[in-house]
PDB file of N, CA and C in Angstrom:
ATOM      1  N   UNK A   1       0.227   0.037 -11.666  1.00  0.00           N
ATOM      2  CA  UNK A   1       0.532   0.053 -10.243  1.00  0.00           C
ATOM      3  C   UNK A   1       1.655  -0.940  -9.976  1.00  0.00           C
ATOM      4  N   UNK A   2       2.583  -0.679  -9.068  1.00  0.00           N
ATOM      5  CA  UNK A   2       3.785  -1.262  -9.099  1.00  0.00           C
ATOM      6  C   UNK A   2       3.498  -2.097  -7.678  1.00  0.00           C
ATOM      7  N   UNK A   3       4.485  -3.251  -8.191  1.00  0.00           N
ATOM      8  CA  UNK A   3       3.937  -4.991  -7.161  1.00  0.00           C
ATOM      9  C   UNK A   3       5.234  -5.437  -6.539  1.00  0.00           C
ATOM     10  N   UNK A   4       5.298  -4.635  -5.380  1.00  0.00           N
ATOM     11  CA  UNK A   4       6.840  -5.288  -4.435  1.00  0.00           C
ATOM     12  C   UNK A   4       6.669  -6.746  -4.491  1.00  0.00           C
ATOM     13  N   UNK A   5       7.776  -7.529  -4.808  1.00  0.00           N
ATOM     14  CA  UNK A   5       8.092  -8.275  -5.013  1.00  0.00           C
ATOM     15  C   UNK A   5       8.984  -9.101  -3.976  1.00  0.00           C
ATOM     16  N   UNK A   6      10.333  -8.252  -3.671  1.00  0.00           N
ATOM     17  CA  UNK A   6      11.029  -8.577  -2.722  1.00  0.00           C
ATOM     18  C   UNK A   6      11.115  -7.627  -1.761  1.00  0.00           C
ATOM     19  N   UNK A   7      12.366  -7.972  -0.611  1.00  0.00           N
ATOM     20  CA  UNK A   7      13.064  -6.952   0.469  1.00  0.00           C
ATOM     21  C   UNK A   7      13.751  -5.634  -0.645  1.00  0.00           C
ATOM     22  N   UNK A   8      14.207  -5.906  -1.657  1.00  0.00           N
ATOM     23  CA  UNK A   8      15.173  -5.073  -2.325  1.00  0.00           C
ATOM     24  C   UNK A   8      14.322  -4.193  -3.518  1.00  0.00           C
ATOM     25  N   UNK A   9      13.137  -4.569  -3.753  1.00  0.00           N
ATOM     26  CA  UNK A   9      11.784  -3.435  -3.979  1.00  0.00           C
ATOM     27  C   UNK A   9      11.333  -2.728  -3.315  1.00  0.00           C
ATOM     28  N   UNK A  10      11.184  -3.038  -1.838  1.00  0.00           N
ATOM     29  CA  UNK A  10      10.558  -2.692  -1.486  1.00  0.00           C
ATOM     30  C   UNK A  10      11.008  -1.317  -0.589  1.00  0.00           C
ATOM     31  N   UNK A  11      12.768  -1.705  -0.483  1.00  0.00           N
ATOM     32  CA  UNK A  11      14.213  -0.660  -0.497  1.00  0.00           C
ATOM     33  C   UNK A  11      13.914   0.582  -0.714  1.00  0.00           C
ATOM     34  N   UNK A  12      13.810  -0.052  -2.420  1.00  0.00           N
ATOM     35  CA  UNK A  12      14.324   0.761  -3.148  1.00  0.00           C
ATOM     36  C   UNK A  12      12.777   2.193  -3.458  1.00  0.00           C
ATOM     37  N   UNK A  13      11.435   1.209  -3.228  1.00  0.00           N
ATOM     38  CA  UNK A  13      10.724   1.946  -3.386  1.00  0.00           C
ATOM     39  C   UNK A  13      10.461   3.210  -2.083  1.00  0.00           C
ATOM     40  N   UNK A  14      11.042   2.862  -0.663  1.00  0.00           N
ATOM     41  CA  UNK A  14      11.032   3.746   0.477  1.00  0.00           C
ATOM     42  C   UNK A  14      11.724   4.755  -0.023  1.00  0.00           C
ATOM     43  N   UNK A  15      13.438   4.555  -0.783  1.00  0.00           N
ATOM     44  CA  UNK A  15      14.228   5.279  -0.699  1.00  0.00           C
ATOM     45  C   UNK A  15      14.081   6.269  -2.264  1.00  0.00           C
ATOM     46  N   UNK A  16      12.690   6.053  -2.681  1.00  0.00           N
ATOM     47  CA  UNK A  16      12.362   7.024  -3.793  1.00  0.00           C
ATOM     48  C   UNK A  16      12.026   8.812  -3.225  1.00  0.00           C
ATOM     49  N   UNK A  17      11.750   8.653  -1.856  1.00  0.00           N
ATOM     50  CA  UNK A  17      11.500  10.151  -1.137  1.00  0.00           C
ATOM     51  C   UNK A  17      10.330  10.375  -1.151  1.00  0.00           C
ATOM     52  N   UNK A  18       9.415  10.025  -2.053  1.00  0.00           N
ATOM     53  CA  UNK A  18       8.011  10.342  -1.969  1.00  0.00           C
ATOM     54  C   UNK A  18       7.350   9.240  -0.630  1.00  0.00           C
ATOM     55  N   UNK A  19       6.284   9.819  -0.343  1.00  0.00           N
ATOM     56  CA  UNK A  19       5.133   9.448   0.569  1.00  0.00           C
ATOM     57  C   UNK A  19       4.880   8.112   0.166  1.00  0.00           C
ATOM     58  N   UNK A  20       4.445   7.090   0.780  1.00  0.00           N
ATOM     59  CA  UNK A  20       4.582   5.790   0.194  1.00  0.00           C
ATOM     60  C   UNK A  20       3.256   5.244   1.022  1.00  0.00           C
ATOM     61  N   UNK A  21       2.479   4.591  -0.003  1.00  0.00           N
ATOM     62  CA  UNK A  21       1.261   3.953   0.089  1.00  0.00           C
ATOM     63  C   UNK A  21       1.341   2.315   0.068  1.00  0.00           C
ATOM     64  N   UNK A  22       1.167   1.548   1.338  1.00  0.00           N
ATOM     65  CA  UNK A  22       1.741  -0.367   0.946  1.00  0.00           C
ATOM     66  C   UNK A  22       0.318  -0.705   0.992  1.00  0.00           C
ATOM     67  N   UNK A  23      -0.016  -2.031  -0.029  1.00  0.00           N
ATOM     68  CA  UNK A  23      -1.078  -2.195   0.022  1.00  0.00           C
ATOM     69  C   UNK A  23      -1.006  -3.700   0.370  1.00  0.00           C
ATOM     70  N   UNK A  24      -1.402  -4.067   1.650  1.00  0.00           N
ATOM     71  CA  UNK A  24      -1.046  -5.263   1.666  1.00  0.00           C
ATOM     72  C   UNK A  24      -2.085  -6.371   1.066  1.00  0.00           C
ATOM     73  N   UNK A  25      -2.539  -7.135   0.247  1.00  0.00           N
ATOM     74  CA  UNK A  25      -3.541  -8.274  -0.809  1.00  0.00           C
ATOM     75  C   UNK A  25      -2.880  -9.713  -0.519  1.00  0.00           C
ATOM     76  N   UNK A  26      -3.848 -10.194  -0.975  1.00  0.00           N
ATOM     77  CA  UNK A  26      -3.859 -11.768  -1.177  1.00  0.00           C
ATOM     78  C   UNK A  26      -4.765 -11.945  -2.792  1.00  0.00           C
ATOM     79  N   UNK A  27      -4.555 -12.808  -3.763  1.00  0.00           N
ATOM     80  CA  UNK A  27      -5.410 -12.953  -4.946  1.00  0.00           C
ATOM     81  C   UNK A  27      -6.702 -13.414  -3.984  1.00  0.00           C
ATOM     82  N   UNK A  28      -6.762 -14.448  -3.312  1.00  0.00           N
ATOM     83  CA  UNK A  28      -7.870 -15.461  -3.219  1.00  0.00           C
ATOM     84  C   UNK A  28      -8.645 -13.932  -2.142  1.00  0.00           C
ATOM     85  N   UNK A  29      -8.371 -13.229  -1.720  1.00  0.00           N
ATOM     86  CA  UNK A  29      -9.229 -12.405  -0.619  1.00  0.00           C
ATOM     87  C   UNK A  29     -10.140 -11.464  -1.117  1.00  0.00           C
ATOM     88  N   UNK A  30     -11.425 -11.909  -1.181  1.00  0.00           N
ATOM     89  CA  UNK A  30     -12.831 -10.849  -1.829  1.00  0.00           C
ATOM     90  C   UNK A  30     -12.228  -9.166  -1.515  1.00  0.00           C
ATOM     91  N   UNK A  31     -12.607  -9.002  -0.057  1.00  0.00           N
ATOM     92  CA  UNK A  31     -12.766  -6.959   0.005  1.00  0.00           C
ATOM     93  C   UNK A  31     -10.684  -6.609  -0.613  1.00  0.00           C
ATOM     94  N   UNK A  32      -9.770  -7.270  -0.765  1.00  0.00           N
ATOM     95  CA  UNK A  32      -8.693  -7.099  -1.345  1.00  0.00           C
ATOM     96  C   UNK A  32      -8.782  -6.790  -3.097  1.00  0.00           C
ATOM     97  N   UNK A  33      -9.896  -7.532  -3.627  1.00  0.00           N
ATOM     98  CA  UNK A  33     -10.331  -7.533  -4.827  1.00  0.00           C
ATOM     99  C   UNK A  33     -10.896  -6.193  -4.851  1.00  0.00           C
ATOM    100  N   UNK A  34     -12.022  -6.234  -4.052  1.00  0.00           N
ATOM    101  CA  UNK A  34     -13.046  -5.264  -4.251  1.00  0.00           C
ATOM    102  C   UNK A  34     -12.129  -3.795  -3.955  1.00  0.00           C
ATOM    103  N   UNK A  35     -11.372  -3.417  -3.281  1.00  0.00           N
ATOM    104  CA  UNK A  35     -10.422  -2.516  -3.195  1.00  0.00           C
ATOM    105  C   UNK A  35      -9.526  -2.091  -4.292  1.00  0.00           C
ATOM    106  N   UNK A  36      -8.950  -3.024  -5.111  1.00  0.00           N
ATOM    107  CA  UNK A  36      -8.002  -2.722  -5.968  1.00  0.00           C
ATOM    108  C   UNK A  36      -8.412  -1.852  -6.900  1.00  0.00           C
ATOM    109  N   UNK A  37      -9.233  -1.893  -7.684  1.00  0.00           N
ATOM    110  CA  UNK A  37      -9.404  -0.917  -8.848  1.00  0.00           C
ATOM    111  C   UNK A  37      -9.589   0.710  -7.984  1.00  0.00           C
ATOM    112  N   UNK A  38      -9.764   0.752  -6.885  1.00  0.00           N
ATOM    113  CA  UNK A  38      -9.763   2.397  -6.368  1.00  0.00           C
ATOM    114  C   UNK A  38      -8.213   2.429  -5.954  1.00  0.00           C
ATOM    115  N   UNK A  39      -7.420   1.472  -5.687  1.00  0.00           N
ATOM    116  CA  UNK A  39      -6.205   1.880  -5.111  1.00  0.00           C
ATOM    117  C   UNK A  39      -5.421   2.140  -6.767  1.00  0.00           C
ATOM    118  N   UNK A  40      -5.773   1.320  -7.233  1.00  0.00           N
ATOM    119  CA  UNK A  40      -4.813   1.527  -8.827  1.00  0.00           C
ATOM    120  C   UNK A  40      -5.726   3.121  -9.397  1.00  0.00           C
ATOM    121  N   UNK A  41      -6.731   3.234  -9.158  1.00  0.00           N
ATOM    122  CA  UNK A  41      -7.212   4.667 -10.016  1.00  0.00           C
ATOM    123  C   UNK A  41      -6.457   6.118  -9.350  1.00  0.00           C
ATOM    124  N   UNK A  42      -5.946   5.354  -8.051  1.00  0.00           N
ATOM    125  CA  UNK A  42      -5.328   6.472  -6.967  1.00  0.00           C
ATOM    126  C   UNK A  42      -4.147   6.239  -7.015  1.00  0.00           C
ATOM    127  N   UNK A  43      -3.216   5.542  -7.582  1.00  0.00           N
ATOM    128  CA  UNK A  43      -1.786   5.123  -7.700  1.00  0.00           C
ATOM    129  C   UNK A  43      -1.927   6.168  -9.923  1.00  0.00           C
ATOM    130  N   UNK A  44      -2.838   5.743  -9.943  1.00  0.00           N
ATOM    131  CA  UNK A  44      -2.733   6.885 -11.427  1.00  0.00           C
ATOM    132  C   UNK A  44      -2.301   7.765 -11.300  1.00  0.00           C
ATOM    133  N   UNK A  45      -3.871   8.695 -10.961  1.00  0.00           N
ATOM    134  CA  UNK A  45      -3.616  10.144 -10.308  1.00  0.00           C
ATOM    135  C   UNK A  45      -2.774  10.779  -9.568  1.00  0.00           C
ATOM    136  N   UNK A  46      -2.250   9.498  -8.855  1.00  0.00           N
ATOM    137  CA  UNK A  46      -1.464  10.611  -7.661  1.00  0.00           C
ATOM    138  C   UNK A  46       0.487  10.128  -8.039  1.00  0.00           C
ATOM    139  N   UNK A  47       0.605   9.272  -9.414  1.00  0.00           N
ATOM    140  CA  UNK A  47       1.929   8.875  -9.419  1.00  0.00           C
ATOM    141  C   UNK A  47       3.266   9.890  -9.431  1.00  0.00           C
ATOM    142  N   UNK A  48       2.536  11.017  -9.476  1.00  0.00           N
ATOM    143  CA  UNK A  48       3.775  12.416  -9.672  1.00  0.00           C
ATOM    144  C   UNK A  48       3.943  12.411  -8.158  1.00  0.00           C
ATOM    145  N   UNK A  49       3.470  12.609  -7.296  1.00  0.00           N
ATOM    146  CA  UNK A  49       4.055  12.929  -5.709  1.00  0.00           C
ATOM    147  C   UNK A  49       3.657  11.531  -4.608  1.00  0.00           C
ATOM    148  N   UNK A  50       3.141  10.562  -5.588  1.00  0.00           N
ATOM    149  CA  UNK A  50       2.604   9.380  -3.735  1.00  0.00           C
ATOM    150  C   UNK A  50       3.188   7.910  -4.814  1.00  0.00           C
ATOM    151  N   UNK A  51       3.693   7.291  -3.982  1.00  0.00           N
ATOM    152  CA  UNK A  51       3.944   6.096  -4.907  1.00  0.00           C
ATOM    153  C   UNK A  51       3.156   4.845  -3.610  1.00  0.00           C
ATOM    154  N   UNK A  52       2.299   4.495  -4.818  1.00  0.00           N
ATOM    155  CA  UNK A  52       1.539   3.285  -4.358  1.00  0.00           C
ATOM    156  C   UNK A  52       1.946   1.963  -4.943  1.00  0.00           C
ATOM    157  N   UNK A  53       1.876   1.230  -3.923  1.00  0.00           N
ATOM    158  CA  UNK A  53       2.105  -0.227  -4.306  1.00  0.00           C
ATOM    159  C   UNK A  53       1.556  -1.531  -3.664  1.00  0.00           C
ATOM    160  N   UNK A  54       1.224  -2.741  -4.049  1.00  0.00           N
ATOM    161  CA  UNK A  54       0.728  -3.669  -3.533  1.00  0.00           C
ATOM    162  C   UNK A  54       2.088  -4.680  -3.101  1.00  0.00           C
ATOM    163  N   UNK A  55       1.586  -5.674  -2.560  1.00  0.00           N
ATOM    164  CA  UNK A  55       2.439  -6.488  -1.616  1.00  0.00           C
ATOM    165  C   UNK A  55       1.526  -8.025  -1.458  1.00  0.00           C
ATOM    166  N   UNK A  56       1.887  -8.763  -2.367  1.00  0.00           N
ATOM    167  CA  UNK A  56       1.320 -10.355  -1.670  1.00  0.00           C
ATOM    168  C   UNK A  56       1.490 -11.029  -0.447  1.00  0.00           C
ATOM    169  N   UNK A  57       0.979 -11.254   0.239  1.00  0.00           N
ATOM    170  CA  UNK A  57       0.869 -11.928   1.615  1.00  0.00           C
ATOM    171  C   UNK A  57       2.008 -13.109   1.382  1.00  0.00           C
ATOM    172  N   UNK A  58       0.996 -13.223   0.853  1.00  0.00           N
ATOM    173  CA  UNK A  58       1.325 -15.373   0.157  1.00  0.00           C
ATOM    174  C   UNK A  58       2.878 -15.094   0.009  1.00  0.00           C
ATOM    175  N   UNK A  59       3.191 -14.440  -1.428  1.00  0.00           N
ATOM    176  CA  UNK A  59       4.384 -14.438  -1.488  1.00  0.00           C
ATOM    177  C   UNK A  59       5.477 -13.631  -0.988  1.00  0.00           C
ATOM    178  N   UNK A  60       5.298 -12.465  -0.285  1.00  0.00           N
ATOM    179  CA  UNK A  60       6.065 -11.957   0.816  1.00  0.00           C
ATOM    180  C   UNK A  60       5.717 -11.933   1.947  1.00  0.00           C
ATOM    181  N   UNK A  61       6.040 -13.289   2.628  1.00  0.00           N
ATOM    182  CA  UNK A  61       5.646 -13.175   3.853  1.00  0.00           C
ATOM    183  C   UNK A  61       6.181 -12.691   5.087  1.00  0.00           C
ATOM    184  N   UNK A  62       8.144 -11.814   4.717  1.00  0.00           N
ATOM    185  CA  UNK A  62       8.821 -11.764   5.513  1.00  0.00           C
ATOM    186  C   UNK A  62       8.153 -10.461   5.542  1.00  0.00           C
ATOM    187  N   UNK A  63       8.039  -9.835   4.125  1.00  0.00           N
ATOM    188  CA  UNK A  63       7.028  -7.919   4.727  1.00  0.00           C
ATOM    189  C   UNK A  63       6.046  -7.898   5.448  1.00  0.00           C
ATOM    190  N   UNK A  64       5.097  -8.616   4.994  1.00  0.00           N
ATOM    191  CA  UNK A  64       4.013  -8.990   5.749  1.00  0.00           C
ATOM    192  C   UNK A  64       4.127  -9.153   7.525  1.00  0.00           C
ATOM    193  N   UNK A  65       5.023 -10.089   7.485  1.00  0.00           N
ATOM    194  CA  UNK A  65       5.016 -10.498   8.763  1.00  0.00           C
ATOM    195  C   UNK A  65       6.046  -9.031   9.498  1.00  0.00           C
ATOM    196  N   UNK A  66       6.664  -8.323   8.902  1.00  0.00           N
ATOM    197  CA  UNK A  66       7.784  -7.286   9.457  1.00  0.00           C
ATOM    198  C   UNK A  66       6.461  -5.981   9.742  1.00  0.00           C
ATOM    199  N   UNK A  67       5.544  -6.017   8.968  1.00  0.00           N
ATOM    200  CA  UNK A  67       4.394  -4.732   9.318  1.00  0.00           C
ATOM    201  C   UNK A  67       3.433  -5.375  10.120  1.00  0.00           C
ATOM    202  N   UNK A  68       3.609  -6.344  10.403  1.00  0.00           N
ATOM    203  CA  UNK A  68       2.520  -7.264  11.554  1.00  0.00           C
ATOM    204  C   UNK A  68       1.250  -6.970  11.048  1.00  0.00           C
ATOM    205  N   UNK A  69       1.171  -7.308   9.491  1.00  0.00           N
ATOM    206  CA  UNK A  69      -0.318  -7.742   8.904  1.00  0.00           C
ATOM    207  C   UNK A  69      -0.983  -8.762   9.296  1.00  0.00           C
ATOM    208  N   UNK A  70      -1.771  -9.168   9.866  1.00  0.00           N
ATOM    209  CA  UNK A  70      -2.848 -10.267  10.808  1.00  0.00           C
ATOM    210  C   UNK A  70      -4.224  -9.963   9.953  1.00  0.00           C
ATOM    211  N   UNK A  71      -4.343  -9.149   9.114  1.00  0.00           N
ATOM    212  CA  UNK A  71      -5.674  -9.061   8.233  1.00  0.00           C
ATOM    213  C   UNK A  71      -5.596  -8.600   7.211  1.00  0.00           C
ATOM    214  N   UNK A  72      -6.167  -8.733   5.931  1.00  0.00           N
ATOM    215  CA  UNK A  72      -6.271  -8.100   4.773  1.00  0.00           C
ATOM    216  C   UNK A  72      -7.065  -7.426   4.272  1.00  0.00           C
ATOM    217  N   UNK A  73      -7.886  -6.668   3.472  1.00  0.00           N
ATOM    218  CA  UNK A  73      -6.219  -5.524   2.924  1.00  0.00           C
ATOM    219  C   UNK A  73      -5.935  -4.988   4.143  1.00  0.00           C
ATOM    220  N   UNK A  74      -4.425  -4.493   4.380  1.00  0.00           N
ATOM    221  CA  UNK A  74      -3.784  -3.575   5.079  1.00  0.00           C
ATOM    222  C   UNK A  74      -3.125  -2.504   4.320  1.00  0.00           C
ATOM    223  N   UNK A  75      -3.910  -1.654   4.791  1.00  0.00           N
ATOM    224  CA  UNK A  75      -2.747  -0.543   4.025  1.00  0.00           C
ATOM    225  C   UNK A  75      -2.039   0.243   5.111  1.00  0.00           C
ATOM    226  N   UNK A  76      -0.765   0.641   4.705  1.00  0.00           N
ATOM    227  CA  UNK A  76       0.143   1.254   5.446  1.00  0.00           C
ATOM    228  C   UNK A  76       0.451   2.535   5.159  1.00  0.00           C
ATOM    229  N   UNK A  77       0.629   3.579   5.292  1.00  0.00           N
ATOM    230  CA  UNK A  77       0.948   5.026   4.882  1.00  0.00           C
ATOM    231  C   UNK A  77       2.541   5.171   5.474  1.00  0.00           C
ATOM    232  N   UNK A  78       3.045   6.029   4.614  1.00  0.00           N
ATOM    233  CA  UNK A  78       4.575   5.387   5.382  1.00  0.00           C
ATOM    234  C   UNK A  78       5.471   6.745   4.636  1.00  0.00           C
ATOM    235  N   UNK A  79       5.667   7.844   5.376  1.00  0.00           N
ATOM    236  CA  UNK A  79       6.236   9.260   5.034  1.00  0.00           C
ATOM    237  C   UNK A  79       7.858   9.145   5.733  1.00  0.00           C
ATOM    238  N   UNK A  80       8.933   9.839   4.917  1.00  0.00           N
ATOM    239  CA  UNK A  80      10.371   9.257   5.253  1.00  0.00           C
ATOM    240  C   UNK A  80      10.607   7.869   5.829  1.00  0.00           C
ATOM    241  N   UNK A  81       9.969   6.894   5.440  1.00  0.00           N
ATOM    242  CA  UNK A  81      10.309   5.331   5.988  1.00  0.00           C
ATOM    243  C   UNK A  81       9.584   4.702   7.169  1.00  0.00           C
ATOM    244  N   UNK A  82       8.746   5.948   7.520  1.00  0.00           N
ATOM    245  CA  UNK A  82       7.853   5.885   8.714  1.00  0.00           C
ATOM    246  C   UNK A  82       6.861   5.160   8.695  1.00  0.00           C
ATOM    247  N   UNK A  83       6.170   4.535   9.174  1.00  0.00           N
ATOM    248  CA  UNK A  83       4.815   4.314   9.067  1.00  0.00           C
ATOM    249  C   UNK A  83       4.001   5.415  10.014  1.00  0.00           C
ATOM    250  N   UNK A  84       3.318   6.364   9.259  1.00  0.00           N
ATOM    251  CA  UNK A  84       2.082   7.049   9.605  1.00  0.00           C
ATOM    252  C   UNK A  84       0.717   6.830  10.339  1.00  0.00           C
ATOM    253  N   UNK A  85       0.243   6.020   9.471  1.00  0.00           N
ATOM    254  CA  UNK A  85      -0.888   5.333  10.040  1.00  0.00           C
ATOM    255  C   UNK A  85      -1.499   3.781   9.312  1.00  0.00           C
ATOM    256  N   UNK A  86      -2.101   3.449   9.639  1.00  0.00           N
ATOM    257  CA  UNK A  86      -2.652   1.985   8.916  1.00  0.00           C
ATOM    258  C   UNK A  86      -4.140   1.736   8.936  1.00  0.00           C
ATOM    259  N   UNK A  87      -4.599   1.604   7.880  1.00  0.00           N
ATOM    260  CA  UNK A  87      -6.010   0.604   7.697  1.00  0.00           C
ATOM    261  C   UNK A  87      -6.215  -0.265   7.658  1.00  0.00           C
ATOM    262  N   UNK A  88      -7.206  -1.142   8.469  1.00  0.00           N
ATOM    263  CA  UNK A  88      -7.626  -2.735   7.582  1.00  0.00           C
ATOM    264  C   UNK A  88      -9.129  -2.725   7.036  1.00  0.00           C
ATOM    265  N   UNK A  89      -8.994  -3.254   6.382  1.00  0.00           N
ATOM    266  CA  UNK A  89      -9.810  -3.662   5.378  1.00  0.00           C
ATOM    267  C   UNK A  89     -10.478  -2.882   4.275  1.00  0.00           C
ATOM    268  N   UNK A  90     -11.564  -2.909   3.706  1.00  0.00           N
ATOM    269  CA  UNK A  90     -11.834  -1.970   2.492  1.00  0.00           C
ATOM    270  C   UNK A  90     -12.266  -0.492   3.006  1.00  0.00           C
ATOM    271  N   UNK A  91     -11.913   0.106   2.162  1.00  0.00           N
ATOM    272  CA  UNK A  91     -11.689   2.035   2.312  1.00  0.00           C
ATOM    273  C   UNK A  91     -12.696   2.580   1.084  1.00  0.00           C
ATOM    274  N   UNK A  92     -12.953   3.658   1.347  1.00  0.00           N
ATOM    275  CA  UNK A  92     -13.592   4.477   0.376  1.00  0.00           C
ATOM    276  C   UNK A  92     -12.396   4.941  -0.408  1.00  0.00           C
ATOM    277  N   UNK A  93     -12.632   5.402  -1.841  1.00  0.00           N
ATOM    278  CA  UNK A  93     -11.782   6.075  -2.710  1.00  0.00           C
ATOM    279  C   UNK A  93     -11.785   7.445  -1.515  1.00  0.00           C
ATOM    280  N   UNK A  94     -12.708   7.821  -0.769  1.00  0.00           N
ATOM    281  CA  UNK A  94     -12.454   9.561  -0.579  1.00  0.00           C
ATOM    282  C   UNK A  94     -11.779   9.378   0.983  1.00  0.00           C
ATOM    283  N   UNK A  95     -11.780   8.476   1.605  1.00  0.00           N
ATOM    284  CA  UNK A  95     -11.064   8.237   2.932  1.00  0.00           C
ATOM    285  C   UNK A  95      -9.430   8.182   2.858  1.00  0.00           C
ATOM    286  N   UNK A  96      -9.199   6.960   1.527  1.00  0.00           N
ATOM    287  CA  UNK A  96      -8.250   6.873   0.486  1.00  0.00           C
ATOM    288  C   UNK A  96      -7.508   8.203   0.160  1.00  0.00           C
ATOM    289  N   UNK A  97      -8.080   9.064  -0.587  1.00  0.00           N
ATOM    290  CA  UNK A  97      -7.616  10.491  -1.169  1.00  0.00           C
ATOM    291  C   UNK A  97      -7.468  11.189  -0.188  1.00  0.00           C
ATOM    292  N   UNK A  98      -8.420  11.709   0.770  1.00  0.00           N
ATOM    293  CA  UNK A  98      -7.989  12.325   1.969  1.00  0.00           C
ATOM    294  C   UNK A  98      -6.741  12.404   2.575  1.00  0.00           C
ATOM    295  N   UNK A  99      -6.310  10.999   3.085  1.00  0.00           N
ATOM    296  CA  UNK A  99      -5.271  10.670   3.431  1.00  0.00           C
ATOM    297  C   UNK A  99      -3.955  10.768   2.682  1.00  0.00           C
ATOM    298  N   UNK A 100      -4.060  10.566   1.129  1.00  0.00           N
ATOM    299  CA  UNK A 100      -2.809  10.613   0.172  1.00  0.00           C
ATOM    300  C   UNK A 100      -2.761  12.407   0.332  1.00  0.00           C
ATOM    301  N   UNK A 101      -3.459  13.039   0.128  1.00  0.00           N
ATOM    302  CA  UNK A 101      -3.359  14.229   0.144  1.00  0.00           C
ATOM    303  C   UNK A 101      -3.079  14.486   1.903  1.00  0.00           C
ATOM    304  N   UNK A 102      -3.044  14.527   2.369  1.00  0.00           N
ATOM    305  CA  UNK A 102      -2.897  14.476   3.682  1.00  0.00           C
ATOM    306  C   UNK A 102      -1.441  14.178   4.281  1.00  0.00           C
ATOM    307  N   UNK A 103      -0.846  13.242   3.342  1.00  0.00           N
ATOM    308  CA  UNK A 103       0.530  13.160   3.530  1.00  0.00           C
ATOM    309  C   UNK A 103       1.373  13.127   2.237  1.00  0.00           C
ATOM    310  N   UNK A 104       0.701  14.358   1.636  1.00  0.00           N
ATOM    311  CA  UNK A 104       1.835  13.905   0.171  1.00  0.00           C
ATOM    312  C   UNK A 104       2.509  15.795   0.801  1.00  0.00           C
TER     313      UNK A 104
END
């Protein structure tokens, strides 16, 4: 699963064309933990048409603060550069899939 890093990842990953999944984490945050292994089993499966990715708080705080994350996890759904819709906090794998399929 691929880990935006900067402004110029995070570019480059919008301007891939596919449907785009942001996962916003912190290391130290429990339900961010408890989330990850379903977002990476769904960044597997779905890497031919949805590109998923995580995003550190801590260390990007200008993304963070540009999607007005105020809680963690946030996930963002984000189709042509858009943001779609958003979650906070922990998700089911099938609420999860629904939705990737839903906008792939």
């Amino acid at each position: 699963m691929k880990e935006i890093k900067n402004i110029a990842d995070f570019k480059s990953t919008i301007e891939s064309g596919k449907p785009v999944l942001l996962d916003f984490y912190a290391n130290w945050c429990g339900p961010c933990r408890a989330l990850l292994p379903t977002v990476e089993k769904l960044a597997e499966a779905h890497s031919e048409d949805f590109e998923i990715v995580k995003i550190n708080v801590d260390s990007n705080q200008e993304l963070a603060q540009q999607f007005g994350v105020k809680s963690i996890p946030a996930l963002f759904f984000l189709k042509d550069g858009e943001v779609q819709e958003r979650l906070i906090g922990v998700q089911t794998e099938a609420i999860l899939k629904s939705k990737i399929e839903h906008y792939s």
